[in-house]
PDB file of N, CA and C in Angstrom:
ATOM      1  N   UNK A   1     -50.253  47.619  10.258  1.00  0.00           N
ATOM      2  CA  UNK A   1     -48.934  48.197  10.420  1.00  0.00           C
ATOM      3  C   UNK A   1     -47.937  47.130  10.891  1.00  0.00           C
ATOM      4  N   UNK A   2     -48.633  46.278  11.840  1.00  0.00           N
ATOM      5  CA  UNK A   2     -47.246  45.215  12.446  1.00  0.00           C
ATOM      6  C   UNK A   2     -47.006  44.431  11.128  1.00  0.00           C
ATOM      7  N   UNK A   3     -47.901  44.028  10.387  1.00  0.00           N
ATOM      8  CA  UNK A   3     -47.646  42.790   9.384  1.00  0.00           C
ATOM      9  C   UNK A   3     -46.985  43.460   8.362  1.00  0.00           C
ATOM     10  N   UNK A   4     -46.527  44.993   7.792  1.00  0.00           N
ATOM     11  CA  UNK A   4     -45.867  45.800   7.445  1.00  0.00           C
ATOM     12  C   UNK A   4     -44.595  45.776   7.690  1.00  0.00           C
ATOM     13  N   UNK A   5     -44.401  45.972   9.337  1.00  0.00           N
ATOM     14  CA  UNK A   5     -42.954  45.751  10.133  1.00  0.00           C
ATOM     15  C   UNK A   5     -42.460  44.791   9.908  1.00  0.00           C
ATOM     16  N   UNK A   6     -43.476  43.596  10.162  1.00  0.00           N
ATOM     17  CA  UNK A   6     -42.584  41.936  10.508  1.00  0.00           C
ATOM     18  C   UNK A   6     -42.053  41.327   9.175  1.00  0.00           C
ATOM     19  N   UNK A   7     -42.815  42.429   7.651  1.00  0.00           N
ATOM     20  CA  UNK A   7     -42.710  41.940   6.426  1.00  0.00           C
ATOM     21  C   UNK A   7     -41.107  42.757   6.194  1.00  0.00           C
ATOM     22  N   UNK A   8     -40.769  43.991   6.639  1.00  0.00           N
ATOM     23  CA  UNK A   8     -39.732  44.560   6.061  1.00  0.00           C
ATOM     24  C   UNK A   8     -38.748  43.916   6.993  1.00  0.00           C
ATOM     25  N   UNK A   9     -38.890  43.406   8.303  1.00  0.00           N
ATOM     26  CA  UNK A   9     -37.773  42.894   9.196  1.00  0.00           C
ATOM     27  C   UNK A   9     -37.274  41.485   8.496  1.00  0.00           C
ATOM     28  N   UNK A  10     -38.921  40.883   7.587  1.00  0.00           N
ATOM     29  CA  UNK A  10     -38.117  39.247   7.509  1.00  0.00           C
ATOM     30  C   UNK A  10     -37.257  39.789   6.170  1.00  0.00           C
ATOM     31  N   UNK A  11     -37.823  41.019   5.036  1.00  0.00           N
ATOM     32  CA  UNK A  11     -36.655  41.026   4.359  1.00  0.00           C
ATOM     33  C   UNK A  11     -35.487  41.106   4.521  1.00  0.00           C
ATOM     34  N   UNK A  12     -35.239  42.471   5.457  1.00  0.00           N
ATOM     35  CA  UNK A  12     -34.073  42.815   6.333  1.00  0.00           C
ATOM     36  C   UNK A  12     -33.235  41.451   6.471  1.00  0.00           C
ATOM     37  N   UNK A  13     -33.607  40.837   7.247  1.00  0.00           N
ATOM     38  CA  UNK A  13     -33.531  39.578   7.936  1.00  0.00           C
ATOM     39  C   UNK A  13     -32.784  38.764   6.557  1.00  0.00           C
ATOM     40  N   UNK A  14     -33.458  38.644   5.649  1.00  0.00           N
ATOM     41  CA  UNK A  14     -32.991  37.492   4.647  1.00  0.00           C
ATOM     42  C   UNK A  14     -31.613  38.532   3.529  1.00  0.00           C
ATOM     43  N   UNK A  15     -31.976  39.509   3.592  1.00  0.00           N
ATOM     44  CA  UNK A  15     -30.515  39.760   3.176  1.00  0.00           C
ATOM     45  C   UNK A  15     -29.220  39.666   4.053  1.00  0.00           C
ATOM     46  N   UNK A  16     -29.481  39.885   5.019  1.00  0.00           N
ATOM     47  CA  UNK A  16     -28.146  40.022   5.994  1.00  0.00           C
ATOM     48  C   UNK A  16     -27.804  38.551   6.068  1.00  0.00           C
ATOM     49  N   UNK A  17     -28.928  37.546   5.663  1.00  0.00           N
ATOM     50  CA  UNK A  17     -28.347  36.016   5.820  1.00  0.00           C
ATOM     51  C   UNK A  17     -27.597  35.749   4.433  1.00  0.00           C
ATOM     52  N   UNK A  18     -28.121  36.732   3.159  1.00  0.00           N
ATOM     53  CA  UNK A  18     -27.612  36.341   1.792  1.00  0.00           C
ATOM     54  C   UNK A  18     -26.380  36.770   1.994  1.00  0.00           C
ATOM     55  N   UNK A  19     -25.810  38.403   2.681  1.00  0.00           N
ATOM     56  CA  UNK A  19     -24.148  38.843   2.789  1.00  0.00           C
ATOM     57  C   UNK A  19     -23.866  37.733   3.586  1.00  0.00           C
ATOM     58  N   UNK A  20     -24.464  37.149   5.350  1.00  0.00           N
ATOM     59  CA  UNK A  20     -23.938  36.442   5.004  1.00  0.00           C
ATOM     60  C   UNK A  20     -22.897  35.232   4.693  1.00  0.00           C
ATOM     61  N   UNK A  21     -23.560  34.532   3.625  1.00  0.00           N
ATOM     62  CA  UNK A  21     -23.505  33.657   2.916  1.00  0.00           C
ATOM     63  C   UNK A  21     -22.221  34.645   1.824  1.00  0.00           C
ATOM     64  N   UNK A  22     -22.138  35.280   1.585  1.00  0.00           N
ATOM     65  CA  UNK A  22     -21.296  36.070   0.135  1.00  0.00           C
ATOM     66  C   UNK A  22     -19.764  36.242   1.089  1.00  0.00           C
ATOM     67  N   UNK A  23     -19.828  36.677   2.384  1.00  0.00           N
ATOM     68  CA  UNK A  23     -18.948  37.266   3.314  1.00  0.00           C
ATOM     69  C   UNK A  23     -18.194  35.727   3.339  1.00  0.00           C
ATOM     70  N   UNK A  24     -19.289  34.543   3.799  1.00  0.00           N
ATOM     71  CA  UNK A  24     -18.233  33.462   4.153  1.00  0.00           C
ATOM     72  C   UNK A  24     -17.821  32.838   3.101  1.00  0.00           C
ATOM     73  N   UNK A  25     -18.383  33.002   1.422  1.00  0.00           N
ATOM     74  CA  UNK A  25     -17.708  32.331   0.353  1.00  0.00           C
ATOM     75  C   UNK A  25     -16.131  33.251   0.400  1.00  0.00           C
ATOM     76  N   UNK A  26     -16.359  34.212   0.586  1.00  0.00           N
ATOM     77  CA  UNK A  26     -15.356  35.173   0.297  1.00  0.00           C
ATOM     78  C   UNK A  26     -14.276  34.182   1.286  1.00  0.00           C
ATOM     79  N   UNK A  27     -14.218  34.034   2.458  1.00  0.00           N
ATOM     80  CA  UNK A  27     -13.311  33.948   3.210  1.00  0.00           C
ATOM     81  C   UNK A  27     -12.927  32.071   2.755  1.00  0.00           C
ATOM     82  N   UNK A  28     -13.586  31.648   2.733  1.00  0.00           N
ATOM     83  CA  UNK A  28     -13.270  30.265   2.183  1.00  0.00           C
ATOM     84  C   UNK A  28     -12.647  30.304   0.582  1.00  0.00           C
ATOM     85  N   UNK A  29     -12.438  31.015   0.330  1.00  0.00           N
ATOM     86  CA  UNK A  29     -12.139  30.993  -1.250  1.00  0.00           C
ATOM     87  C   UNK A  29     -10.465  32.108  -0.914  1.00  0.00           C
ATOM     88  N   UNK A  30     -10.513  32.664   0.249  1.00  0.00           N
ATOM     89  CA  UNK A  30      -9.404  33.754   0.737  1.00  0.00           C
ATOM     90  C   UNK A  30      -7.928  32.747  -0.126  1.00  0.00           C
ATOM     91  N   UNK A  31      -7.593  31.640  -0.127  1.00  0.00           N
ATOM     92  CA  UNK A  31      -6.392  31.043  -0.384  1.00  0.00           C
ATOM     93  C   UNK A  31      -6.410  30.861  -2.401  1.00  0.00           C
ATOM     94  N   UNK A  32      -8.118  30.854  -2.896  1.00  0.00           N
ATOM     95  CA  UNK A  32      -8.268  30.605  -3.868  1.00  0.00           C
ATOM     96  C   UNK A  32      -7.554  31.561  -4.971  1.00  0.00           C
ATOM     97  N   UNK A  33      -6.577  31.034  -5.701  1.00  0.00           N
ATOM     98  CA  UNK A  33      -5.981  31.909  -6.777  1.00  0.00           C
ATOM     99  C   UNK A  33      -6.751  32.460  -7.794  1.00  0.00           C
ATOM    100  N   UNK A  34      -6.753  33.889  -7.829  1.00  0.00           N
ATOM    101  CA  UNK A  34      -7.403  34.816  -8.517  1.00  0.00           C
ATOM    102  C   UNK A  34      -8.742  34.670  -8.768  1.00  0.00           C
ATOM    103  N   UNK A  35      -9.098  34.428  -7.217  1.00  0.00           N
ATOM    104  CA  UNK A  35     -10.361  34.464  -6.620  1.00  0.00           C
ATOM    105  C   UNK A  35     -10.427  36.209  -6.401  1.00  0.00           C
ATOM    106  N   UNK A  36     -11.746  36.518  -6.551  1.00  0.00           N
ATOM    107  CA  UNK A  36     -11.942  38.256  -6.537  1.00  0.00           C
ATOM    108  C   UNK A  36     -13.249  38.235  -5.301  1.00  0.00           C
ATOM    109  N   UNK A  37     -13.110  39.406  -4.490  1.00  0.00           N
ATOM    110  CA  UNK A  37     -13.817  38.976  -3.805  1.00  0.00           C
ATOM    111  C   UNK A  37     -15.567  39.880  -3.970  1.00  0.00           C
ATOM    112  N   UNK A  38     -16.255  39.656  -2.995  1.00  0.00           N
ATOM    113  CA  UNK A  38     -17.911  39.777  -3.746  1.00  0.00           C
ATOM    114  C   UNK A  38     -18.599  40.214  -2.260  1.00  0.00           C
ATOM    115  N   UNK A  39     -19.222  40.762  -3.072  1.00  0.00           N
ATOM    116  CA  UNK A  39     -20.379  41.859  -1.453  1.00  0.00           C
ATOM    117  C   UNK A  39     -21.234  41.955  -2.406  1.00  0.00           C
ATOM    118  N   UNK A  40     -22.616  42.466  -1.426  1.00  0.00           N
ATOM    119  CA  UNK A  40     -23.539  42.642  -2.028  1.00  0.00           C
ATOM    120  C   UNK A  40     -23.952  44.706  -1.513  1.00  0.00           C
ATOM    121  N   UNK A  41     -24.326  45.024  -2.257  1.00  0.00           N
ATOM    122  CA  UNK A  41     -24.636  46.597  -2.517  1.00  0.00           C
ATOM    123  C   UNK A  41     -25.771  46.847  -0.789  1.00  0.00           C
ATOM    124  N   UNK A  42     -26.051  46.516   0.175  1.00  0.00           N
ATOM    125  CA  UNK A  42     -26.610  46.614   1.445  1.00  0.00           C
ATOM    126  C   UNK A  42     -27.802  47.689   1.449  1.00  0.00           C
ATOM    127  N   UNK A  43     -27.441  48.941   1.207  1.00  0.00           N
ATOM    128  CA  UNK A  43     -28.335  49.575   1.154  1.00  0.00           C
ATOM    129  C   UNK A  43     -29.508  49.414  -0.326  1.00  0.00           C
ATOM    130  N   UNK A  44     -28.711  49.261  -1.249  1.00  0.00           N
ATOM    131  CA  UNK A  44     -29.487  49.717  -2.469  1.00  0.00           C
ATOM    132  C   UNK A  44     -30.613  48.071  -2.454  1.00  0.00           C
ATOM    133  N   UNK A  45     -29.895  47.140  -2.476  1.00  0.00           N
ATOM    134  CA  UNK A  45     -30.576  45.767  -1.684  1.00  0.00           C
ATOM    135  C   UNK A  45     -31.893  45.409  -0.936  1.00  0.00           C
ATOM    136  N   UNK A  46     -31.560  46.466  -0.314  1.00  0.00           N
ATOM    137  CA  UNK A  46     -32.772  46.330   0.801  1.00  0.00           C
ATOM    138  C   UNK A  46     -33.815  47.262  -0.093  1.00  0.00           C
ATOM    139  N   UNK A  47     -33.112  48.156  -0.213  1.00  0.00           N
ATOM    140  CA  UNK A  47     -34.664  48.897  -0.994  1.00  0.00           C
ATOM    141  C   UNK A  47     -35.149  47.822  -2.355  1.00  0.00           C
ATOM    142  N   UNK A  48     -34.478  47.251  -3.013  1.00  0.00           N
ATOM    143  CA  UNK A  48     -35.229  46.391  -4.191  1.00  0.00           C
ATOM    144  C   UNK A  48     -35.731  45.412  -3.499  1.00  0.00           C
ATOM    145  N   UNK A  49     -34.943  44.909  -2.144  1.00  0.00           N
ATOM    146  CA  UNK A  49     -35.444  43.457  -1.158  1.00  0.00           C
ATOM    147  C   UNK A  49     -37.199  44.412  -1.390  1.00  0.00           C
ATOM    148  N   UNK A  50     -37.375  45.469  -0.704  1.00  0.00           N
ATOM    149  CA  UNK A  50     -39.127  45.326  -0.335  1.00  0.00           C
ATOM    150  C   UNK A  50     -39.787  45.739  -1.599  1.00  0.00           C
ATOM    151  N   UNK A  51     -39.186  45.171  -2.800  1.00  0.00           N
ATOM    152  CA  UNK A  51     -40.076  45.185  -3.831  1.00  0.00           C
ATOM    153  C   UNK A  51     -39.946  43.536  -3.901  1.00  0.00           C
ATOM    154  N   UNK A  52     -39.626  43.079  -3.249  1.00  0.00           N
ATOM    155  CA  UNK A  52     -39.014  41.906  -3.600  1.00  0.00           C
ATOM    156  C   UNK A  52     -37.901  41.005  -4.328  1.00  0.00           C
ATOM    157  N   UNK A  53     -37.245  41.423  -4.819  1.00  0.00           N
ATOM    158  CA  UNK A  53     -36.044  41.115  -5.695  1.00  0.00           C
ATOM    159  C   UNK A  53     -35.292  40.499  -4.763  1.00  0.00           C
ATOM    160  N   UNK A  54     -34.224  39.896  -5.502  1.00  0.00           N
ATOM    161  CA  UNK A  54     -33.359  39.006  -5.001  1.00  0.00           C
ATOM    162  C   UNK A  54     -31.880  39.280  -5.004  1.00  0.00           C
ATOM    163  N   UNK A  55     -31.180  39.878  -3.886  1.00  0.00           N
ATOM    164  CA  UNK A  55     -30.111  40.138  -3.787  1.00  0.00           C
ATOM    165  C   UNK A  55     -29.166  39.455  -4.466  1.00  0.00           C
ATOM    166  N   UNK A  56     -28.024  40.680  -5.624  1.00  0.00           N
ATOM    167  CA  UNK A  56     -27.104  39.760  -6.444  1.00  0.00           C
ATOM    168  C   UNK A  56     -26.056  40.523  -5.682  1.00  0.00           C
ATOM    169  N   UNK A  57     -24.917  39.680  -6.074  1.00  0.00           N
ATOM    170  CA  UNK A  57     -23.510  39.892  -5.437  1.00  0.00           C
ATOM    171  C   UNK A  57     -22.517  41.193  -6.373  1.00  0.00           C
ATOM    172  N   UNK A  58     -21.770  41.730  -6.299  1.00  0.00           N
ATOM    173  CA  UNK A  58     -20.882  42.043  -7.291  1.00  0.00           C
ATOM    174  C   UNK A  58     -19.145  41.630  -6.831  1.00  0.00           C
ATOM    175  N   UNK A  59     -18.787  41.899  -7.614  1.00  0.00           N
ATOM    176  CA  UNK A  59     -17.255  41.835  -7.220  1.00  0.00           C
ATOM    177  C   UNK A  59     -16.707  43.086  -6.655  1.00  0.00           C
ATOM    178  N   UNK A  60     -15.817  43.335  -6.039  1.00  0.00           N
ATOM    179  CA  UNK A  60     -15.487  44.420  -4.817  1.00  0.00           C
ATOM    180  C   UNK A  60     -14.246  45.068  -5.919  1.00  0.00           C
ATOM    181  N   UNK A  61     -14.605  46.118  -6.298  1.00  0.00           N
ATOM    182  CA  UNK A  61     -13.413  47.150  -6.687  1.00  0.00           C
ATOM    183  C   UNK A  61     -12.136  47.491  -5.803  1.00  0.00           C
ATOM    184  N   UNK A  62     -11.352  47.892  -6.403  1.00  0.00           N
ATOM    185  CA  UNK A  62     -10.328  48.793  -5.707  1.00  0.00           C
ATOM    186  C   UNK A  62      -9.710  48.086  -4.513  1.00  0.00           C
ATOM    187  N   UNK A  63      -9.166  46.948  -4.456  1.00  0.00           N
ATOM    188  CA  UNK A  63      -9.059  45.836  -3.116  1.00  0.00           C
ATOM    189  C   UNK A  63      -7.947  45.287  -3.444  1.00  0.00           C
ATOM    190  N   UNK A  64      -6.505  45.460  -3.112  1.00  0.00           N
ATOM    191  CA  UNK A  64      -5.000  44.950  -3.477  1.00  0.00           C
ATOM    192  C   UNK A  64      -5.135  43.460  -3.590  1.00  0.00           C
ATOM    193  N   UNK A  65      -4.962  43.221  -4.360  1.00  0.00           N
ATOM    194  CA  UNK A  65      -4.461  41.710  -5.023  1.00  0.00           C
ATOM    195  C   UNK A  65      -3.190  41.518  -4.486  1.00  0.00           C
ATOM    196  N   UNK A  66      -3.152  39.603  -3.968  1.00  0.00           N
ATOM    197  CA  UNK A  66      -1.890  39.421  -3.800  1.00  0.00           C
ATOM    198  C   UNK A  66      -0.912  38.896  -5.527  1.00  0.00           C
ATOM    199  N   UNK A  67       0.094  38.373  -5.271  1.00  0.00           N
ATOM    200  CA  UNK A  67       0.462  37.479  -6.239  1.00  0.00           C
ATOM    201  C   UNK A  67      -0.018  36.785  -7.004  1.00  0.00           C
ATOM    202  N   UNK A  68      -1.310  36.030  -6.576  1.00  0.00           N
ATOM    203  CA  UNK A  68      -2.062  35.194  -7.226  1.00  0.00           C
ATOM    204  C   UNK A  68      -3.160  35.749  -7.911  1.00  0.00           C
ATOM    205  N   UNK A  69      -3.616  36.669  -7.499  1.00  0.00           N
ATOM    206  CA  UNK A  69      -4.735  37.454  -8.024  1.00  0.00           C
ATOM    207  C   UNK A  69      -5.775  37.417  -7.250  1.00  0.00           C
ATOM    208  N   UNK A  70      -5.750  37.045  -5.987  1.00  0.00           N
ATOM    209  CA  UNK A  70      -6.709  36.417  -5.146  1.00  0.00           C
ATOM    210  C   UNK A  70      -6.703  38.317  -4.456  1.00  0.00           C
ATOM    211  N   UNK A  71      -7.851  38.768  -4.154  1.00  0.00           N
ATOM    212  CA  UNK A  71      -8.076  40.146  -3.239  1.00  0.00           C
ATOM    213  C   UNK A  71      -9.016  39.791  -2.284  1.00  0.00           C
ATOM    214  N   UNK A  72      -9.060  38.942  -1.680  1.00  0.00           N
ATOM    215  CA  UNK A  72      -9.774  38.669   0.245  1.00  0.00           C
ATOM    216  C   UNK A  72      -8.968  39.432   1.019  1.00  0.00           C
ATOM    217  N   UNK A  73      -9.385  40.091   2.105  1.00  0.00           N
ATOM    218  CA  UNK A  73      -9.237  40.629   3.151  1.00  0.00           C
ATOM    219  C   UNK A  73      -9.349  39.775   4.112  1.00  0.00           C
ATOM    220  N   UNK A  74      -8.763  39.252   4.808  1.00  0.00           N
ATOM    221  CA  UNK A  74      -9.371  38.358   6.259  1.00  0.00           C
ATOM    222  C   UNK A  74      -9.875  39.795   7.023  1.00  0.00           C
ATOM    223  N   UNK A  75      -9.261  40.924   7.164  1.00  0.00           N
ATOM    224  CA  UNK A  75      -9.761  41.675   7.938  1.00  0.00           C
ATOM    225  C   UNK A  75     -10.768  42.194   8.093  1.00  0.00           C
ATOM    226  N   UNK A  76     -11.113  42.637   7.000  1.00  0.00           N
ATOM    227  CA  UNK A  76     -12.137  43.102   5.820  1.00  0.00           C
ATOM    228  C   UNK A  76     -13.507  42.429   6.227  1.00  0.00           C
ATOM    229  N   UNK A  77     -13.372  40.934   5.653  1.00  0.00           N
ATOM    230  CA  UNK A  77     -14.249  39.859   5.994  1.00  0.00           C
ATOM    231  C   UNK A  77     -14.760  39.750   7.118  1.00  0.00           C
ATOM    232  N   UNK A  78     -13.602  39.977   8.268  1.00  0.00           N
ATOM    233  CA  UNK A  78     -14.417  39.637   9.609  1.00  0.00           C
ATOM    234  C   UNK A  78     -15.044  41.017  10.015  1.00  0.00           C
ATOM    235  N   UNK A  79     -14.055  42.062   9.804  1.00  0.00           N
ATOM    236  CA  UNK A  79     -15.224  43.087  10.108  1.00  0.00           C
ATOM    237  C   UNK A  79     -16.641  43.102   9.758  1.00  0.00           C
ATOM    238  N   UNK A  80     -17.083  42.754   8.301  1.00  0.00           N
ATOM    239  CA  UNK A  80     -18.149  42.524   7.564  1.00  0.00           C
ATOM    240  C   UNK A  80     -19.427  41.525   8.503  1.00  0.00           C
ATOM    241  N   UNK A  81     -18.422  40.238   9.191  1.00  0.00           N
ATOM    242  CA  UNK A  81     -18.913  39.289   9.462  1.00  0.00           C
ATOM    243  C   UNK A  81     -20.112  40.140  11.136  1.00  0.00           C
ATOM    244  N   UNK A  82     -18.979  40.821  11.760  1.00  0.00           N
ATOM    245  CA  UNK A  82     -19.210  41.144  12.880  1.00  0.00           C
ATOM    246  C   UNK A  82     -20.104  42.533  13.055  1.00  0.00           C
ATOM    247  N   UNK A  83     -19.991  42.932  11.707  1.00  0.00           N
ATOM    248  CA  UNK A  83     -21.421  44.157  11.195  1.00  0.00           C
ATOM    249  C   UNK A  83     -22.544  43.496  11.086  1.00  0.00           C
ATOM    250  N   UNK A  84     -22.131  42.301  10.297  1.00  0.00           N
ATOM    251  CA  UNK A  84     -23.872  41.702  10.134  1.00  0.00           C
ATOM    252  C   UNK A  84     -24.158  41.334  11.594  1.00  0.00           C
ATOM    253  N   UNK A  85     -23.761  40.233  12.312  1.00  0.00           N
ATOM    254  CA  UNK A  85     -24.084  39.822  13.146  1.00  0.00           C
ATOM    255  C   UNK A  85     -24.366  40.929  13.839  1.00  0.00           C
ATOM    256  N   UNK A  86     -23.895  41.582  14.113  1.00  0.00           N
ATOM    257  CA  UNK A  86     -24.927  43.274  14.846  1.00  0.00           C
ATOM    258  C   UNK A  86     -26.464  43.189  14.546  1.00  0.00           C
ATOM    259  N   UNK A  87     -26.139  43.816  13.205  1.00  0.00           N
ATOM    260  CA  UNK A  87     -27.869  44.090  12.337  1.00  0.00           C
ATOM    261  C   UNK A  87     -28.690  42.883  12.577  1.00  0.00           C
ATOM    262  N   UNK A  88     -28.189  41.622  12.265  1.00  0.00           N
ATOM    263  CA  UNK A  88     -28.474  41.074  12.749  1.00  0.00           C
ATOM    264  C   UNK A  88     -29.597  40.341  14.173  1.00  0.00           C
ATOM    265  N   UNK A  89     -28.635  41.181  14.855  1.00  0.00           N
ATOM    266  CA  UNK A  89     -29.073  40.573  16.629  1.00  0.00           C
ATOM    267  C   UNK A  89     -29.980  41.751  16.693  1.00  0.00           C
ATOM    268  N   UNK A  90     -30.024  43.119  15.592  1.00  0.00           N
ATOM    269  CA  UNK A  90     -30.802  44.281  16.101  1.00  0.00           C
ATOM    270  C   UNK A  90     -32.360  43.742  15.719  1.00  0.00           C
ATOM    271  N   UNK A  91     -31.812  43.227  14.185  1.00  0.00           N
ATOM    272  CA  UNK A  91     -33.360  42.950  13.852  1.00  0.00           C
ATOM    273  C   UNK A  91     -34.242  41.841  14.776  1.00  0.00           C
ATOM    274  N   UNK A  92     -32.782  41.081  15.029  1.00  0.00           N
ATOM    275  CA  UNK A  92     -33.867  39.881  16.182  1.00  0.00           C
ATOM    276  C   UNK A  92     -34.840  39.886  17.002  1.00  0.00           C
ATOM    277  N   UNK A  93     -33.941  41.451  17.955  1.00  0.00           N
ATOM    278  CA  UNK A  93     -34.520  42.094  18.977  1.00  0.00           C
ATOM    279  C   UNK A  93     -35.661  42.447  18.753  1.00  0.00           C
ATOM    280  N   UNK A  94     -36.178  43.688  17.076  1.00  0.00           N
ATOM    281  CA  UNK A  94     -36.851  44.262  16.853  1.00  0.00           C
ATOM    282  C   UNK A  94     -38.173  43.135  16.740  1.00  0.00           C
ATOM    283  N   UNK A  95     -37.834  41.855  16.320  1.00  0.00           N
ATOM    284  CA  UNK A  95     -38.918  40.860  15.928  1.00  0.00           C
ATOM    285  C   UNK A  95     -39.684  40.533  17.354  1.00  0.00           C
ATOM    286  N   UNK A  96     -38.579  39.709  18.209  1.00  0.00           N
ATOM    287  CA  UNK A  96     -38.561  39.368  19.353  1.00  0.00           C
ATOM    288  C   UNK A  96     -39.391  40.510  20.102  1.00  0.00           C
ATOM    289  N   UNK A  97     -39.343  41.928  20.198  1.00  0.00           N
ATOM    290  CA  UNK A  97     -40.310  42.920  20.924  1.00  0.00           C
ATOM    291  C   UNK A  97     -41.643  42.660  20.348  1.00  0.00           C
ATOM    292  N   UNK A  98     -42.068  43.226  19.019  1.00  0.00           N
ATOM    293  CA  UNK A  98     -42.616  42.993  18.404  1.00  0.00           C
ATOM    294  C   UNK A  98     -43.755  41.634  18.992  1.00  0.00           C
ATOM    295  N   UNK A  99     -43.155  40.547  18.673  1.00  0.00           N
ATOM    296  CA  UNK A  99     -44.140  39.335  19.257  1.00  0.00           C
ATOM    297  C   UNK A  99     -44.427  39.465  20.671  1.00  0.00           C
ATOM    298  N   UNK A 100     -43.563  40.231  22.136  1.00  0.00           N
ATOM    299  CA  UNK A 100     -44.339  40.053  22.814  1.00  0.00           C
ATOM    300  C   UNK A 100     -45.021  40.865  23.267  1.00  0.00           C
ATOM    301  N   UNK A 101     -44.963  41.869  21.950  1.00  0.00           N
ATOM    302  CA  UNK A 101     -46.061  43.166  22.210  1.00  0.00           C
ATOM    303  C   UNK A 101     -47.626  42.532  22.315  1.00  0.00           C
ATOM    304  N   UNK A 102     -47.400  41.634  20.939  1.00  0.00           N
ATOM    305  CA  UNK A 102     -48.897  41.349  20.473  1.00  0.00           C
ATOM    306  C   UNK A 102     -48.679  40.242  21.514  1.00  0.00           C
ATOM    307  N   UNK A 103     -48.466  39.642  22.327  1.00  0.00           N
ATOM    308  CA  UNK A 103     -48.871  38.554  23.333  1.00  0.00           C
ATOM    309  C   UNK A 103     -49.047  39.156  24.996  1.00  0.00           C
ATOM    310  N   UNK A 104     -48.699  40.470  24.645  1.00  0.00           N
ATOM    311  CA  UNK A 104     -49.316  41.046  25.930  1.00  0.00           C
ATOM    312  C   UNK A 104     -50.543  41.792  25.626  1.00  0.00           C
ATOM    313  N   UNK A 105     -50.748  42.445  24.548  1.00  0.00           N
ATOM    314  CA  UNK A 105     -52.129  42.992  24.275  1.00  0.00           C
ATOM    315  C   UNK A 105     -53.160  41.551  24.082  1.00  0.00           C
ATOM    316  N   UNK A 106     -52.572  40.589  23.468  1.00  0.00           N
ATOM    317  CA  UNK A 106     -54.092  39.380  23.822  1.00  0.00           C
ATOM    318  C   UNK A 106     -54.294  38.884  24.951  1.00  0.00           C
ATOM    319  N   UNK A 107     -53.443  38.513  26.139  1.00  0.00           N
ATOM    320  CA  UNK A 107     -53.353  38.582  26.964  1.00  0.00           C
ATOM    321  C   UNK A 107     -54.140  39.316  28.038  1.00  0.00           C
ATOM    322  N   UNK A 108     -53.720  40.764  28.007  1.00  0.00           N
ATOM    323  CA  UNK A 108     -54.912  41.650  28.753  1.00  0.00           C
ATOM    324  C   UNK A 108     -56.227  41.829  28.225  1.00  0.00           C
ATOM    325  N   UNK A 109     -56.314  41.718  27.048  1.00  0.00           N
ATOM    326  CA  UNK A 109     -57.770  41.244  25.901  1.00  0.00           C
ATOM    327  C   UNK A 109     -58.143  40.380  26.862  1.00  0.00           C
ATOM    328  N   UNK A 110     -57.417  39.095  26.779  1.00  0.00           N
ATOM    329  CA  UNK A 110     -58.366  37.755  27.293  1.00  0.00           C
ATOM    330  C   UNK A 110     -58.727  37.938  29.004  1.00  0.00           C
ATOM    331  N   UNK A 111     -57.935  39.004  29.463  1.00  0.00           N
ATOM    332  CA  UNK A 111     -58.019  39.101  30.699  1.00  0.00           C
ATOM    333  C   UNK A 111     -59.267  39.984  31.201  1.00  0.00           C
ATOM    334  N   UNK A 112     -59.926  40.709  30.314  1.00  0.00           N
ATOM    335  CA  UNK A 112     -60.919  41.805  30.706  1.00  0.00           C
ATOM    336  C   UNK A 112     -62.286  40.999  30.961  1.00  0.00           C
TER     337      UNK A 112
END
């Protein structure tokens, strides 16, 4: 069961590093003319992540374009930024318990 957990956390884990990676192209490209901006689908993601697949990006619908054609949000973006980093720090936690579960059960093992 743990090697179950620690397998769906490192997926977990590696998509939230692929958004992201998609979140900060977005914001570096924010000045780029008729630059469109790109997320990745989060939920539907994770369920193909534990078949294994490889998170693709799409382009973000429905998102006001300036003049240039460029549709970044700085706002948008950082909210995004400051969601992951959440999930993020949750899954950390979840790993981080996790390991010193199993280092206190060998522990009292080695102790009997």
């Amino acid at each position: 069961m743990l090697s179950r957990l620690s397998d769906t956390l490192e997926r977990y884990m590696d998509l939230l590093s692929a958004r992201q990676k998609v979140v900060a192209s977005n914001i570096a490209n924010a000045d780029t003319p008729g630059y469109k901006t790109k997320d990745i689908d989060f939920q539907s993601e994770f369920r193909s992540a534990l078949g294994g697949g490889v998170p693709a990006s799409f382009e973000v619908a429905g998102l006001p374009a300036k003049n240039d054609g460029n549709n970044v949000s700085l706002d948008r973006e950082s909210r995004l930024l400051a969601e992951n980093d959440m999930r993020f720090n949750l899954a950390s936690n979840l790993v981080r318990s996790e390991v010193q579960s199993i280092r206190a059960a060998l522990q009292s093992g080695s102790n009997s």
